[in-house]
C-alpha atoms as a PDB file:
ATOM      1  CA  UNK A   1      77.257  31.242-122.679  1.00  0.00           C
ATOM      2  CA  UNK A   2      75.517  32.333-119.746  1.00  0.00           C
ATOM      3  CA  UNK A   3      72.318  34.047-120.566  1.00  0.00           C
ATOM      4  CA  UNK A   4      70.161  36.758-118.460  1.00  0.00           C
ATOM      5  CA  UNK A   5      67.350  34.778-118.501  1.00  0.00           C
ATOM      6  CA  UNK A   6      67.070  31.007-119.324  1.00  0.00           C
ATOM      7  CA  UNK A   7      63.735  28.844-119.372  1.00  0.00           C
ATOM      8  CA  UNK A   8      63.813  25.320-120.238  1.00  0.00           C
ATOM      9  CA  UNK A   9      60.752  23.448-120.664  1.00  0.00           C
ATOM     10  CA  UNK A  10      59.003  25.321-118.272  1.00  0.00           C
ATOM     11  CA  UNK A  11      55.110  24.145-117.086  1.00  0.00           C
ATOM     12  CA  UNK A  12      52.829  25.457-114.704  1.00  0.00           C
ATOM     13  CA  UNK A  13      49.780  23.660-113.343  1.00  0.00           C
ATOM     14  CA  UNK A  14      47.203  25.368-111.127  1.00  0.00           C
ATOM     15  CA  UNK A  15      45.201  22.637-110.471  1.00  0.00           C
ATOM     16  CA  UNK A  16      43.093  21.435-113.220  1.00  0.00           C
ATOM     17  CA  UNK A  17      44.364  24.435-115.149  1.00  0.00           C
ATOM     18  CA  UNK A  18      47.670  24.256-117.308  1.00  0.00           C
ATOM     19  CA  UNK A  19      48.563  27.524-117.395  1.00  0.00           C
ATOM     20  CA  UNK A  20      52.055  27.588-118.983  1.00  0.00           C
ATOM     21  CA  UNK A  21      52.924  23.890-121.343  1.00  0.00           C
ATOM     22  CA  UNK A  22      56.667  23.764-122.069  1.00  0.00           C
ATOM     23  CA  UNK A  23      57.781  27.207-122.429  1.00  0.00           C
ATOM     24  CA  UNK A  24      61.623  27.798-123.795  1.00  0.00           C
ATOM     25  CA  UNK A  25      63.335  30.847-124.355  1.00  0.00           C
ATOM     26  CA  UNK A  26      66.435  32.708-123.438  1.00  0.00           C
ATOM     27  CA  UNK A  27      66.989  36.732-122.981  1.00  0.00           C
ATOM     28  CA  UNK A  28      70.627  38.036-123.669  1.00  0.00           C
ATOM     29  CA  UNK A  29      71.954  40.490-121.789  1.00  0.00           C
ATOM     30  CA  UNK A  30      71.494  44.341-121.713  1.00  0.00           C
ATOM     31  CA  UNK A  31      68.523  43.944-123.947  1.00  0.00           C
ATOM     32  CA  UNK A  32      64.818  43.756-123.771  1.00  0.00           C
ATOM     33  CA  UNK A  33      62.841  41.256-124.281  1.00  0.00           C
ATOM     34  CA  UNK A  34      58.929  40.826-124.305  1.00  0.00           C
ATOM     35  CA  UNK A  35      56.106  37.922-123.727  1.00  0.00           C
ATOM     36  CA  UNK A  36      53.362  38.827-125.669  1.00  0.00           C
ATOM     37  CA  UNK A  37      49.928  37.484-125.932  1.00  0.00           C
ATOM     38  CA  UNK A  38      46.320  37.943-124.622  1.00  0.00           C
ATOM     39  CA  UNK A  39      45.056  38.218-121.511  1.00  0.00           C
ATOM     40  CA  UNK A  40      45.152  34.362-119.800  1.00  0.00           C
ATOM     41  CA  UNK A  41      48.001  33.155-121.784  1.00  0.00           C
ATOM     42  CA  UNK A  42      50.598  32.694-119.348  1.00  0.00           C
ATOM     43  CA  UNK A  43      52.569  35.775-119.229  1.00  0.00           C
ATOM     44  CA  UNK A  44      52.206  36.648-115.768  1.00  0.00           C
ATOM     45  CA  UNK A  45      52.758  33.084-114.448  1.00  0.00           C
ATOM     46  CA  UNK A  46      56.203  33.113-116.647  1.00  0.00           C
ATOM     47  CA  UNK A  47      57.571  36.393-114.646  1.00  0.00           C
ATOM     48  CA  UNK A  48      56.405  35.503-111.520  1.00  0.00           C
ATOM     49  CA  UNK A  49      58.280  31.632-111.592  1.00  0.00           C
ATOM     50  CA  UNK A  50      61.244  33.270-112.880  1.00  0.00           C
ATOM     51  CA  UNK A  51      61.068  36.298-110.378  1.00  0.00           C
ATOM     52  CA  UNK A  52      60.844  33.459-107.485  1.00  0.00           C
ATOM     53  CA  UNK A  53      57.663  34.152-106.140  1.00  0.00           C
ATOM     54  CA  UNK A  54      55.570  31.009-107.523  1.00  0.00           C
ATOM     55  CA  UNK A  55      57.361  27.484-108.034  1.00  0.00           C
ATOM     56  CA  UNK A  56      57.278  25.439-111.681  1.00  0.00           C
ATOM     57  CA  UNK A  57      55.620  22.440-112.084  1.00  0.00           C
ATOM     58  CA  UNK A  58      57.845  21.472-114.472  1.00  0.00           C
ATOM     59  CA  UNK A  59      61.024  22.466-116.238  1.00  0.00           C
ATOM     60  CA  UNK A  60      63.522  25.213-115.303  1.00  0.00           C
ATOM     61  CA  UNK A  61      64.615  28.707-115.123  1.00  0.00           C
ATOM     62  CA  UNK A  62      67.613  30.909-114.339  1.00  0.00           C
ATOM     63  CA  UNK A  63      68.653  34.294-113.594  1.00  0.00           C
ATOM     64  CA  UNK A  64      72.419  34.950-114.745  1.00  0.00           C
ATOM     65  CA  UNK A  65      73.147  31.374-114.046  1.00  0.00           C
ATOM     66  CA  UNK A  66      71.228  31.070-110.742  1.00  0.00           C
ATOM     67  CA  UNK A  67      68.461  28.801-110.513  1.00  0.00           C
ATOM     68  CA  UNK A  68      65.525  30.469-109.767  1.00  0.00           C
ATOM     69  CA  UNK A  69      63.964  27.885-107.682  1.00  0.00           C
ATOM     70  CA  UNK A  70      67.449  26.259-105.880  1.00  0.00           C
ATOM     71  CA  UNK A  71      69.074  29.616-105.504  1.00  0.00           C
ATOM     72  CA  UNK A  72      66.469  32.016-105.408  1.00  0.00           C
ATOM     73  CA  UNK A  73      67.913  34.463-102.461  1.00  0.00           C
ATOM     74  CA  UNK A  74      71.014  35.099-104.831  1.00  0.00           C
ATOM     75  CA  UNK A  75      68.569  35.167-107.801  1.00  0.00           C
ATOM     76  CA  UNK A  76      66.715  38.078-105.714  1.00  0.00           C
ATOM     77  CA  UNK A  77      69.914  40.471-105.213  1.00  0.00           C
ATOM     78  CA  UNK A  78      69.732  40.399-109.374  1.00  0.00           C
ATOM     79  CA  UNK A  79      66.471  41.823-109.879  1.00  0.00           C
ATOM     80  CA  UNK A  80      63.521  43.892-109.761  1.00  0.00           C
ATOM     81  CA  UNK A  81      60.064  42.885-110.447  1.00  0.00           C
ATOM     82  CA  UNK A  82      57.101  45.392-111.343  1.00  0.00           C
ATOM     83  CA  UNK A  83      53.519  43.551-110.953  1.00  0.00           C
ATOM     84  CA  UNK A  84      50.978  44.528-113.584  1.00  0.00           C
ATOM     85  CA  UNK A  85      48.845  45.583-110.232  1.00  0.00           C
ATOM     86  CA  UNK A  86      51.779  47.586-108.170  1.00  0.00           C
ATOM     87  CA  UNK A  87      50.649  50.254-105.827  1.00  0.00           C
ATOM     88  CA  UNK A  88      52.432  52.784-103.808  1.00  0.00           C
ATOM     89  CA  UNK A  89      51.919  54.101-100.429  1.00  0.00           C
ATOM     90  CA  UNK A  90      49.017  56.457-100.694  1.00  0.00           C
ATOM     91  CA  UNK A  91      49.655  58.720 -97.363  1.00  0.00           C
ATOM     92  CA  UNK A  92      53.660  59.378 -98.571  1.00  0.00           C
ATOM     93  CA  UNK A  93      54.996  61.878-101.079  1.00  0.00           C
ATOM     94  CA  UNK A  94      56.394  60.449-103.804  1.00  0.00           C
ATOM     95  CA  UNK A  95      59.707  61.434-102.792  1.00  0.00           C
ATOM     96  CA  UNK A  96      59.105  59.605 -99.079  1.00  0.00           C
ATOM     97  CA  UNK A  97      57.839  56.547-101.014  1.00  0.00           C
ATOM     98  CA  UNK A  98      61.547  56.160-103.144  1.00  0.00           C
ATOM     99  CA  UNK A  99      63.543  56.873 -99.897  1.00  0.00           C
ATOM    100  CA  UNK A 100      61.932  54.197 -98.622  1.00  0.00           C
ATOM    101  CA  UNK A 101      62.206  51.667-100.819  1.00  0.00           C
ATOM    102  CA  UNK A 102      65.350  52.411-101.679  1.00  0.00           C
ATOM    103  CA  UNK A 103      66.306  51.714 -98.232  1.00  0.00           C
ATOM    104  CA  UNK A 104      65.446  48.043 -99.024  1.00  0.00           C
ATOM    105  CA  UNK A 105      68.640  48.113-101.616  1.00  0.00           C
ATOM    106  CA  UNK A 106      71.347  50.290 -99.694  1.00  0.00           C
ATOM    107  CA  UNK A 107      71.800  51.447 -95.750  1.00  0.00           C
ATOM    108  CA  UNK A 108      74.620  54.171 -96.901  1.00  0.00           C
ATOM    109  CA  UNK A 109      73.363  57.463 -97.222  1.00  0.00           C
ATOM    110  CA  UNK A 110      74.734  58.661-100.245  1.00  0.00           C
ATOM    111  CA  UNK A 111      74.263  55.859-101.718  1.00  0.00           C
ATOM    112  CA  UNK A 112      70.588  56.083-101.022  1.00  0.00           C
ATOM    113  CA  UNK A 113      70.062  59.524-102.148  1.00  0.00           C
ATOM    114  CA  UNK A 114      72.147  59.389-105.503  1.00  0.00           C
ATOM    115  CA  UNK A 115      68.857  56.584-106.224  1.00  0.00           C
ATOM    116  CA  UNK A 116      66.583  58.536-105.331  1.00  0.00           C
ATOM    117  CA  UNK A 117      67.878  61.691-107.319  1.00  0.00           C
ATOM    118  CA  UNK A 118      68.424  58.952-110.175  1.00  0.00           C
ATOM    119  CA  UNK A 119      64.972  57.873-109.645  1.00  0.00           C
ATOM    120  CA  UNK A 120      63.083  61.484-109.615  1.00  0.00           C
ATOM    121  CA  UNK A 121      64.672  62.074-113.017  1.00  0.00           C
ATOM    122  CA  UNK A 122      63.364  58.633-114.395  1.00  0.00           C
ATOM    123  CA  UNK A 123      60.062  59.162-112.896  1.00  0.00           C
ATOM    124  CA  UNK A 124      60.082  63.132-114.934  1.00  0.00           C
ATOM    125  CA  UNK A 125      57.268  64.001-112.538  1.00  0.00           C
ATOM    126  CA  UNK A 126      59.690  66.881-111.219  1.00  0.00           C
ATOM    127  CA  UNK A 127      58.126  69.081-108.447  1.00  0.00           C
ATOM    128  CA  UNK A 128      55.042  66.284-107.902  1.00  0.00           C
ATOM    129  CA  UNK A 129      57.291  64.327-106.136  1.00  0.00           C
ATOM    130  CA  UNK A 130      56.689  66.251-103.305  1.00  0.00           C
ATOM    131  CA  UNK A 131      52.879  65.705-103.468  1.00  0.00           C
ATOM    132  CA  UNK A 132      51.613  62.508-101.604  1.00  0.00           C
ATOM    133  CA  UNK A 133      50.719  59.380-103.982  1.00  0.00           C
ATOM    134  CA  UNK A 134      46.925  59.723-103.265  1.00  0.00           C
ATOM    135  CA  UNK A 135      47.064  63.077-105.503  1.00  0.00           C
ATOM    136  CA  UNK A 136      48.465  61.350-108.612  1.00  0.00           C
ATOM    137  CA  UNK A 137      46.542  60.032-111.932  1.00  0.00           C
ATOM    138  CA  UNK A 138      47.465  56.307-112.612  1.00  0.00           C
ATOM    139  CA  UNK A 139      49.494  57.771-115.175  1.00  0.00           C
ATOM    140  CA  UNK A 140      51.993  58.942-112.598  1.00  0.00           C
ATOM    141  CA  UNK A 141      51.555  56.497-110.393  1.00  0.00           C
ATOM    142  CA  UNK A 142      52.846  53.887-112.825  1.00  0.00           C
ATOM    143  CA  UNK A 143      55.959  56.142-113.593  1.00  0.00           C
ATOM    144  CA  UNK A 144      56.794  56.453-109.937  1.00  0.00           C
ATOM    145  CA  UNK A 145      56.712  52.517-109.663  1.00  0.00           C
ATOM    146  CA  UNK A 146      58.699  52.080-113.219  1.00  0.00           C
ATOM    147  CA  UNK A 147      61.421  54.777-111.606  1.00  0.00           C
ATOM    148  CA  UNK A 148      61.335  52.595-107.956  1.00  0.00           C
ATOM    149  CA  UNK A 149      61.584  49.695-110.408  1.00  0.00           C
ATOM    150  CA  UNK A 150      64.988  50.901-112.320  1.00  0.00           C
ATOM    151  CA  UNK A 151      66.169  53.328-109.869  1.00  0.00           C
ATOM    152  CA  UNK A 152      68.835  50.617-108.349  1.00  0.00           C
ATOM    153  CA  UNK A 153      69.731  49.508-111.680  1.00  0.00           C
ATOM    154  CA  UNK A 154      69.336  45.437-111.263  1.00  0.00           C
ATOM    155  CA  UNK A 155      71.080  43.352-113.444  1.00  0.00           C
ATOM    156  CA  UNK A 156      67.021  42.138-114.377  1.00  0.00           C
ATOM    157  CA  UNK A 157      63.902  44.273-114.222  1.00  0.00           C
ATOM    158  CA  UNK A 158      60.888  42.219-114.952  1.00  0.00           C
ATOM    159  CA  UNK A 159      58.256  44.400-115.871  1.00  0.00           C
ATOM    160  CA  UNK A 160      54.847  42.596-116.281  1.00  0.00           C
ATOM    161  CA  UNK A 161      52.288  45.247-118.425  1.00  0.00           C
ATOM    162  CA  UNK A 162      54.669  48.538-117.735  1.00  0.00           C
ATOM    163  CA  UNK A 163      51.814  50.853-119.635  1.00  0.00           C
ATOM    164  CA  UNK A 164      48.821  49.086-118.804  1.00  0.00           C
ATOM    165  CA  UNK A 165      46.231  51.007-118.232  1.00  0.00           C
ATOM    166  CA  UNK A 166      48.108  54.219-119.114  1.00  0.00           C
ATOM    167  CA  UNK A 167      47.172  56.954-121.938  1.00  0.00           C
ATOM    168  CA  UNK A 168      48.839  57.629-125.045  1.00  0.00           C
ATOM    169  CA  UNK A 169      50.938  60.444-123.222  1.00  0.00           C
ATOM    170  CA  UNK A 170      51.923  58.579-120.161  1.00  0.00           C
ATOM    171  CA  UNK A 171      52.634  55.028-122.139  1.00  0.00           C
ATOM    172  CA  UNK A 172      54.761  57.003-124.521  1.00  0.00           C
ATOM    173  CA  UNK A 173      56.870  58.621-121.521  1.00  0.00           C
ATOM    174  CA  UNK A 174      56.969  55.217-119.626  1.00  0.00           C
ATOM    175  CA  UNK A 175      58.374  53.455-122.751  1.00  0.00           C
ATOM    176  CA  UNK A 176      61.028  56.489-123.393  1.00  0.00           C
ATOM    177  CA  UNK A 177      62.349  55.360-119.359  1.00  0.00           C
ATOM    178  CA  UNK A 178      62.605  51.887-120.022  1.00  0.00           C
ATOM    179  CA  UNK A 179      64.578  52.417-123.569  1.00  0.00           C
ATOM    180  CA  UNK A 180      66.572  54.815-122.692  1.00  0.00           C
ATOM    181  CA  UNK A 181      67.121  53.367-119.061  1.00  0.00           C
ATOM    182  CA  UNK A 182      68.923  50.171-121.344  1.00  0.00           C
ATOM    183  CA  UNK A 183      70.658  52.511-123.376  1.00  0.00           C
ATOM    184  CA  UNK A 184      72.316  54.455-120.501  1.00  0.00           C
ATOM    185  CA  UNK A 185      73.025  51.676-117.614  1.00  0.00           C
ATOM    186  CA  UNK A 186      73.051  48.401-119.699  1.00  0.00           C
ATOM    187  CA  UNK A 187      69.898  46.934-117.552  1.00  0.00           C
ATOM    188  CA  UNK A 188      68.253  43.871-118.948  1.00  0.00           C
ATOM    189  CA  UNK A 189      64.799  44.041-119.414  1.00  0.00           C
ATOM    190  CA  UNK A 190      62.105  41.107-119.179  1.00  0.00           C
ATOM    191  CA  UNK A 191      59.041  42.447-119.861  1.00  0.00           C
ATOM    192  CA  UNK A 192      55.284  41.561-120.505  1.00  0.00           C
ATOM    193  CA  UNK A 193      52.282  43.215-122.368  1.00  0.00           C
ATOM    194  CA  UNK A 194      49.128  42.520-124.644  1.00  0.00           C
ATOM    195  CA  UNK A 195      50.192  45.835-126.723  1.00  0.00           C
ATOM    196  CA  UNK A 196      51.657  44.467-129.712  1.00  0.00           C
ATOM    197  CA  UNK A 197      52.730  47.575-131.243  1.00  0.00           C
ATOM    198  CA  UNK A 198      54.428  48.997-128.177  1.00  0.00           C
ATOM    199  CA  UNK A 199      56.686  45.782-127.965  1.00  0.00           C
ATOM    200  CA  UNK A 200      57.221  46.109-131.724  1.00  0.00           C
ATOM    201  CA  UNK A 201      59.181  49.548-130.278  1.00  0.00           C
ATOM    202  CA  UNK A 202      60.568  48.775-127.591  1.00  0.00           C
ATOM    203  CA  UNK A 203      61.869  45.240-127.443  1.00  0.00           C
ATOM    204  CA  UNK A 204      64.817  43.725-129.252  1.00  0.00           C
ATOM    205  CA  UNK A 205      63.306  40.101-129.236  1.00  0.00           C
ATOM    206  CA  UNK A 206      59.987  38.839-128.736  1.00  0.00           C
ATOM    207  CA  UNK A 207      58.105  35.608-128.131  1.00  0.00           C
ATOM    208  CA  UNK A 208      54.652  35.493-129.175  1.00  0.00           C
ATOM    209  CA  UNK A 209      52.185  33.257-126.313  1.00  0.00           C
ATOM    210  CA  UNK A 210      49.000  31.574-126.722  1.00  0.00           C
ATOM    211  CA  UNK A 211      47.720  29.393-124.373  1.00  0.00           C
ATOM    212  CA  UNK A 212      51.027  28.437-122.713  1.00  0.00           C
ATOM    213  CA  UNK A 213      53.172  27.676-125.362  1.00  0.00           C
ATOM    214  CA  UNK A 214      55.445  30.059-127.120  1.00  0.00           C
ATOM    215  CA  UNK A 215      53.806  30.020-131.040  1.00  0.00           C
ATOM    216  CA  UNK A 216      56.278  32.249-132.490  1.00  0.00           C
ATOM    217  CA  UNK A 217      59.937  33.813-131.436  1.00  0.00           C
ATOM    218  CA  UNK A 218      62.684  36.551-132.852  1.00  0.00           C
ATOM    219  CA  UNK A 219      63.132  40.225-133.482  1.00  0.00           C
ATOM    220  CA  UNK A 220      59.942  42.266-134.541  1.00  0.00           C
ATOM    221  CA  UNK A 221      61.729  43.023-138.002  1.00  0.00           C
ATOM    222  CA  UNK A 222      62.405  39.447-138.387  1.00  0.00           C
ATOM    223  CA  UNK A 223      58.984  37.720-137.618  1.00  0.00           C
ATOM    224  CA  UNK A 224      57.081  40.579-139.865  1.00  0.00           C
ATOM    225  CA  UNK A 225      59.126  39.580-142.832  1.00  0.00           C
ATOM    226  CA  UNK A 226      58.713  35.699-142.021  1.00  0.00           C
ATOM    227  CA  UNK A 227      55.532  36.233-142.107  1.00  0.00           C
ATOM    228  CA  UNK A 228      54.877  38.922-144.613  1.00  0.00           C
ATOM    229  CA  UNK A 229      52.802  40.824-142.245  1.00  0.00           C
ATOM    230  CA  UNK A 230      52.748  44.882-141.364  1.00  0.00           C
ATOM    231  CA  UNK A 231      52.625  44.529-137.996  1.00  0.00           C
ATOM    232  CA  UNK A 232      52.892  41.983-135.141  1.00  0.00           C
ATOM    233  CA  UNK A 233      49.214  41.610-134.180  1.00  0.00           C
ATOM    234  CA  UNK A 234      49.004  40.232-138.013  1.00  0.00           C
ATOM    235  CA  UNK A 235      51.831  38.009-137.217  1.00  0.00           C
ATOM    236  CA  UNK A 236      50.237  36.741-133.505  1.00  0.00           C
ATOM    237  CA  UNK A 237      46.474  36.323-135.997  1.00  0.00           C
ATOM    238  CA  UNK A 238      48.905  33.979-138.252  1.00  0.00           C
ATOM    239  CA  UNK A 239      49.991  32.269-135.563  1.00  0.00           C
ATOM    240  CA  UNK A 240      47.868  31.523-133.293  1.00  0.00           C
ATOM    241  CA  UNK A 241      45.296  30.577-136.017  1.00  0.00           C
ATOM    242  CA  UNK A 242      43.207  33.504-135.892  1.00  0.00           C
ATOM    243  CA  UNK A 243      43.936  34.308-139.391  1.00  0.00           C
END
C-alpha cells in the first residue's frame, strides 16, 4: 500500500538539540491527519522535512511514494505547505495576491481563474477580496492563505497551526474550509496544532508529540476510550506524564 504520507524513524538534530527522536507514522489518503503537542515538540520540524525544505538527520519520509529528500522536485508538484508564520503581500488586493500565486501552479488562463474563483469562495471573505491585504484582521489574513493553500487542490496540504492565533469566529470558519475542502475534492490533509480540541474535530487520526517522539497514536474516539479520558488534552496529560 502506498500511503500519502510515510515517516520511518525519522530524527532531527540541530546541533546539540534533538529536536525530533525516531518519529513513525503514516497518513492515508483523502483524510486528515494531525501532530499534536506543545509548543517545542517537534511539530514544525516534522512538516517542514517532509515538505522538503529542511533535510533529516536520520530516518525517512515520503510523499505518495516519493522520497522526500531523493525526489523532492516530484514530491513538490504534490503539495502545498502553509507555515504557522505565512504572510501575504500587503500592497495587493486579495484578489491580486491569488492571481498571483496561482500563476505559480498553471500558465492557462482559465485554468488560472477557475482557482481563483475556487479560491474566493474558500476564503468566504466575498467583496474584501478586492481590498488590499494591509486592510485585513489576522483573521482574514489566515483565510486568504488557507484558500491560496487549497485553492489548486494538491494531492497534500500541510498545514502547520491553520487557526493559530485566530478567534473563536475565524478558527471556526477556517476549520469548516479545511473539512469540507476534504469532503468535496478528496485532498489529504497533514496538519499541525497545540489546540487539542480543534484536532479532536477535525482530524480523522492523530499522533500525540512530546519532546520528539510520538507518545500516543489513533482516532480521537479511539485514544479517549483507551484511555478513559473526556477529551484529548486528558489523554496528552496521561501520556506524556503530566497526569
Amino acid at each position: 500500500m502506498v500511503y500519502a504520507v510515510e515517516v520511518l524513524d525519522l530524527g532531527k538534530r540541530f546541533r546539540e538539540i534533538l529536536a525530533l527522536d525516531g518519529l513513525t507514522f503514516r497518513v492515508e489518503e483523502d483524510k486528515i491527519f494531525g501532530l499534536i503537542g506543545p509548543n517545542g515538540a517537534g511539530k514544525t520540524t516534522a512538516l517542514r522535512i517532509i515538505s522538503t525544505l529542511i533535510l533529516p538527520t536520520a530516518g525517512s519520509a515520503s510523499v505518495f511514494g516519493h522520497n522526500v529528500v531523493s525526489e523532492a522536485s516530484e514530491v513538490r508538484k504534490l503539495i502545498s505547505y502553509l507555515p504557522e508564520e505565512a504572510g501575504a503581500y500587503k500592497s495587493m488586493s486579495g484578489y491580486e495576491y491569488l492571481q498571483f500565486m496561482g500563476k505559480f501552479n498553471s500558465t492557462d488562463k482559465r485554468d488560472l481563474k477557475v482557482m481563483v474563483e475556487d479560491a474566493a469562495a474558500i476564503s468566504g471573505l466575498g467583496e474584501r477580496l478586492r481590498d488590499r491585504v494591509k486592510t485585513y484582521s489576522k483573521g482574514m489574513k489566515r483565510r486568504l492563505l488557507v484558500a491560496r493553500a487549497l485553492m489548486n487542490k494538491p494531492k497534500l496540504a500541510v498545514l502547520d497551526e491553520p487557526t493559530s492565533g485566530l478567534d473563536v469566529l475565524h478558527s471556526y470558519h477556517v476549520r469548516g474550509i479545511i473539512k469540507k475542502h476534504v469532503e468535496k475534492h478528496g485532498v489529504t490533509v497533514l496538519l499541525s496544532s497545540h489546540n487539542m480540541l480543534e484536532v479532536d474535530y477535525l482530524c480523522d487520526r492523530v499522533a500525540l508529540i512530546n519532546r520528539g517522539k510520538i507518545v500516543a497514536e489513533g482516532a480521537p474516539a479511539e485514544l479517549k476510550s483507551r484511555y478513559k479520558a473526556l477529551n484529548l488534552e486528558e489523554v496528552f496529560a496521561e501520556v506524556a506524564g503530566l497526569a
